[in-house]
C-alpha atoms as a PDB file:
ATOM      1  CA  UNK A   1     -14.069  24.962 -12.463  1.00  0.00           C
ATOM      2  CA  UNK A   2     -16.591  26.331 -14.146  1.00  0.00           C
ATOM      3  CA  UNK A   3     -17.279  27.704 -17.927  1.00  0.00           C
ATOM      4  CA  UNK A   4     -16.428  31.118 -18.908  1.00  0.00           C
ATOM      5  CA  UNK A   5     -18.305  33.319 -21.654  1.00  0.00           C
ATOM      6  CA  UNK A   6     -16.291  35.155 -24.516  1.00  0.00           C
ATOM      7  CA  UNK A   7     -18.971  37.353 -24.622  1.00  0.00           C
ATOM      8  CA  UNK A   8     -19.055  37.214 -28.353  1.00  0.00           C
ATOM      9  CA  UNK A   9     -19.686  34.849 -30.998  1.00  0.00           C
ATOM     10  CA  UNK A  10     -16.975  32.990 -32.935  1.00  0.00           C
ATOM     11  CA  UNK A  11     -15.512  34.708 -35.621  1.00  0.00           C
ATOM     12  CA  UNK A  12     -16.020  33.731 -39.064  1.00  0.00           C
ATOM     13  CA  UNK A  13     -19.888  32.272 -37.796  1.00  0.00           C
ATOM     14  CA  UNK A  14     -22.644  31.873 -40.206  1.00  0.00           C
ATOM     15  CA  UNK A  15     -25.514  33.643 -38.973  1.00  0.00           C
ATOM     16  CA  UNK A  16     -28.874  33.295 -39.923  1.00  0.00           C
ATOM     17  CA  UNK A  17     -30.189  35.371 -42.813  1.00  0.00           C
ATOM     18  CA  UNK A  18     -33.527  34.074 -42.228  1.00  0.00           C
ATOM     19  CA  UNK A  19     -36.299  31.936 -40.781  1.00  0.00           C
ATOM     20  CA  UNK A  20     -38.038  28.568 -42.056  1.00  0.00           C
ATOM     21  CA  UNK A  21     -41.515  27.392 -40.603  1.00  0.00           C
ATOM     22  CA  UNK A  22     -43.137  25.533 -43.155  1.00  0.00           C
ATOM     23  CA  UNK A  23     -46.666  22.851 -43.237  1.00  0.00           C
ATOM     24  CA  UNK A  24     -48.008  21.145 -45.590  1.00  0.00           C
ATOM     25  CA  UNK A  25     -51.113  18.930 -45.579  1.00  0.00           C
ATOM     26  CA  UNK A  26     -51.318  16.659 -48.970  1.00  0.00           C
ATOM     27  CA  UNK A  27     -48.577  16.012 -51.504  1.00  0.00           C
ATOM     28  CA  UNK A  28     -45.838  18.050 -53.264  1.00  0.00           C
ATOM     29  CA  UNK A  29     -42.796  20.316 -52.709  1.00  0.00           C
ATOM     30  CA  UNK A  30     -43.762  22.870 -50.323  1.00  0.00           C
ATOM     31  CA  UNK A  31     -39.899  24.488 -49.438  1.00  0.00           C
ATOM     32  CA  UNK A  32     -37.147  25.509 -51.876  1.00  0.00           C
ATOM     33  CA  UNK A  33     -34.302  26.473 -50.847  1.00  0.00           C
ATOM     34  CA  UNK A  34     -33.734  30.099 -52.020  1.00  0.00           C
ATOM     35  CA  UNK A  35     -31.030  31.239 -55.013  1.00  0.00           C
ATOM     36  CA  UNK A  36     -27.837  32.157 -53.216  1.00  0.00           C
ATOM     37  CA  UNK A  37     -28.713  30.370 -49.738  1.00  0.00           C
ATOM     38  CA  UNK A  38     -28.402  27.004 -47.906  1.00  0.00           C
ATOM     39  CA  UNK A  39     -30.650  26.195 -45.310  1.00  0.00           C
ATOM     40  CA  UNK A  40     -30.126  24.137 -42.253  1.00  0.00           C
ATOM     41  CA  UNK A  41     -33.471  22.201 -41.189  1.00  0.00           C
ATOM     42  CA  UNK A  42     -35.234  19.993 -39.067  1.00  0.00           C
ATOM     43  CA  UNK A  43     -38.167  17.135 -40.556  1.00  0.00           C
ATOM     44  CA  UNK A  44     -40.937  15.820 -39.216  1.00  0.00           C
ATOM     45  CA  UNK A  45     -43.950  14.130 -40.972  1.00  0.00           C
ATOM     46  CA  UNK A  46     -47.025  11.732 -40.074  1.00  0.00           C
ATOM     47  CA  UNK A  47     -48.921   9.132 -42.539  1.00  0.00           C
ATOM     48  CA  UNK A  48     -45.787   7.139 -42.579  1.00  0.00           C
ATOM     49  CA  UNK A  49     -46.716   4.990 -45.806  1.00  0.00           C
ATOM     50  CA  UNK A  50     -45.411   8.436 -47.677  1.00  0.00           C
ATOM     51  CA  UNK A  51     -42.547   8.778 -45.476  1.00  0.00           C
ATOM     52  CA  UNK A  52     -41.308  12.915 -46.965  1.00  0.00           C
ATOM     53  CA  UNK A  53     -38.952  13.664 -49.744  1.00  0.00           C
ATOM     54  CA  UNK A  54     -35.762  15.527 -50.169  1.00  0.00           C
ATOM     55  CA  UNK A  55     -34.998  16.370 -53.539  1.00  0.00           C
ATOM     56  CA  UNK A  56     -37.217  13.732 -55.044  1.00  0.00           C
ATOM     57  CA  UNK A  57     -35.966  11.100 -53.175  1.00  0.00           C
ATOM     58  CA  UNK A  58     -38.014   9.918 -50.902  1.00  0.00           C
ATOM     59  CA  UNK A  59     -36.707   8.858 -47.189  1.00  0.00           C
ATOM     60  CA  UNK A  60     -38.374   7.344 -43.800  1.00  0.00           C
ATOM     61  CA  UNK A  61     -41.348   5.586 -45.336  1.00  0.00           C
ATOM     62  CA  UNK A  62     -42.882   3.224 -43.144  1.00  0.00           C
ATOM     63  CA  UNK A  63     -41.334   4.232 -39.723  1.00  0.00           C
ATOM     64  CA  UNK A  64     -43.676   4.600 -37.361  1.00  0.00           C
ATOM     65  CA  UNK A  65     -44.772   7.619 -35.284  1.00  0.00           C
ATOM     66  CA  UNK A  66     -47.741   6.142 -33.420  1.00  0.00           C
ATOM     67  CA  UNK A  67     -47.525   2.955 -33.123  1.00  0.00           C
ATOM     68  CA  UNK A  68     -51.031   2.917 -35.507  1.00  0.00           C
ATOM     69  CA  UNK A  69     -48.897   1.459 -38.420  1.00  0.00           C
ATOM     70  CA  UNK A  70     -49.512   3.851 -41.478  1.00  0.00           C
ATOM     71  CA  UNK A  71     -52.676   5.669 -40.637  1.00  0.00           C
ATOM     72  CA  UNK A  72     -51.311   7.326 -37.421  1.00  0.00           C
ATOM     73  CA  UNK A  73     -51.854  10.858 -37.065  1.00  0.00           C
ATOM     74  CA  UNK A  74     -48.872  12.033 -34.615  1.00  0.00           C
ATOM     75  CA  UNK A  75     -45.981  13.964 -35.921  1.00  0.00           C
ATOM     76  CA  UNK A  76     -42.757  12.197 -36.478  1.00  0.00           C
ATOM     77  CA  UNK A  77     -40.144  13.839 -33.666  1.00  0.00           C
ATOM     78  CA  UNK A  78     -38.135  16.119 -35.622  1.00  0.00           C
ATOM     79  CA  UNK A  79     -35.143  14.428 -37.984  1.00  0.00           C
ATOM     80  CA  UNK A  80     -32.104  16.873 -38.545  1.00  0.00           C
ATOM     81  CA  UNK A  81     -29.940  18.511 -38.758  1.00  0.00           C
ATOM     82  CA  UNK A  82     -30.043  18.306 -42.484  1.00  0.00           C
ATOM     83  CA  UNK A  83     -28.175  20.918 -44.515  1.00  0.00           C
ATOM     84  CA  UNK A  84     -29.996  21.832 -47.932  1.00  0.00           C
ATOM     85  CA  UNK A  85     -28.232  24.207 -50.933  1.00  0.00           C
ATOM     86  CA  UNK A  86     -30.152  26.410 -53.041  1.00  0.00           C
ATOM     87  CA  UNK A  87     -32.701  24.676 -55.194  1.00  0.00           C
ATOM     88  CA  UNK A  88     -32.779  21.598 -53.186  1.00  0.00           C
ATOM     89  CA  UNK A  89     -36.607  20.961 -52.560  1.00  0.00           C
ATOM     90  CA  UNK A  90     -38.419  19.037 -49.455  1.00  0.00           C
ATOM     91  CA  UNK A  91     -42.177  17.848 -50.306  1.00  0.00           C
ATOM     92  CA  UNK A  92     -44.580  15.092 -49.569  1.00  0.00           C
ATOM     93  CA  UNK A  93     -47.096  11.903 -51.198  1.00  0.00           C
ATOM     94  CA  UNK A  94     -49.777  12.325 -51.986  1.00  0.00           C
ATOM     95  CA  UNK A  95     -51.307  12.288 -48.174  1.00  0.00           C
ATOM     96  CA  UNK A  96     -50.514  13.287 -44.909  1.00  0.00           C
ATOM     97  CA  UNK A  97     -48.781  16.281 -43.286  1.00  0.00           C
ATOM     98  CA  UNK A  98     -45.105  17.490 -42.775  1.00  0.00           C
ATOM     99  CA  UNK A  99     -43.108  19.925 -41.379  1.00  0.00           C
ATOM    100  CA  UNK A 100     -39.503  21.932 -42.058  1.00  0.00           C
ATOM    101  CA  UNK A 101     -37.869  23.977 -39.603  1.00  0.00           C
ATOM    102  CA  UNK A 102     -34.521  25.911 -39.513  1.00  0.00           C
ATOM    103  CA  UNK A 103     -32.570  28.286 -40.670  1.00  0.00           C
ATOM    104  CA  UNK A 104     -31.209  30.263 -43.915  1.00  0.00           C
ATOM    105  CA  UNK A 105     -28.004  30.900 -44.767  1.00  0.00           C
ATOM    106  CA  UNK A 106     -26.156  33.346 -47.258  1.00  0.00           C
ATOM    107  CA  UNK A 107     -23.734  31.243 -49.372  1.00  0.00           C
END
């Protein structure tokens, strides 16, 4: 037996109102979520001694992507889904590079 297509989408489906591909080398918020959206994003970081932040707070420090401890230069594999709401931020320390990726939603 094998699967069978609708042909449609669900009803009552959130569809994407817009794209998020953002990079940031060095420290600081570099995504906001946009008034009236929520976004629906992927992480991924290197210098792991910063780990990256969500909303100030500060997650995954010291887990390492390279096995170089914290001066390893290889991208984290991506962390997510993680569902942000308007205003929530995503940044960095003060070194190293990260990465969001995802989706924006109308609330």
């Amino acid at each position: 037996m094998g699967l069978q297509s609708t042909g449609g989408s669900a009803s009552g489906s959130a569809k994407p109102s817009g794209g998020i591909a953002k990079q940031n080398s060095g420290g600081g918020v570099f995504y906001t979520v946009p008034d009236g959206k929520y976004a629906v994003v992927w992480l991924s970081w290197t210098k792991n001694n910063y780990g990256i932040s969500v909303n100030g707070t500060t997650m995954f420090t010291n887990e390492d992507a390279s096995n170089q401890g914290t001066s390893g230069g290889s991208y984290h594999t991506f962390a997510g889904p993680i569902t942000l709401y308007e205003g929530m931020t995503v940044g960095r320390g003060a070194s190293g590079s990260a990465r969001v990726v995802g989706a924006e939603y109308d609330l």
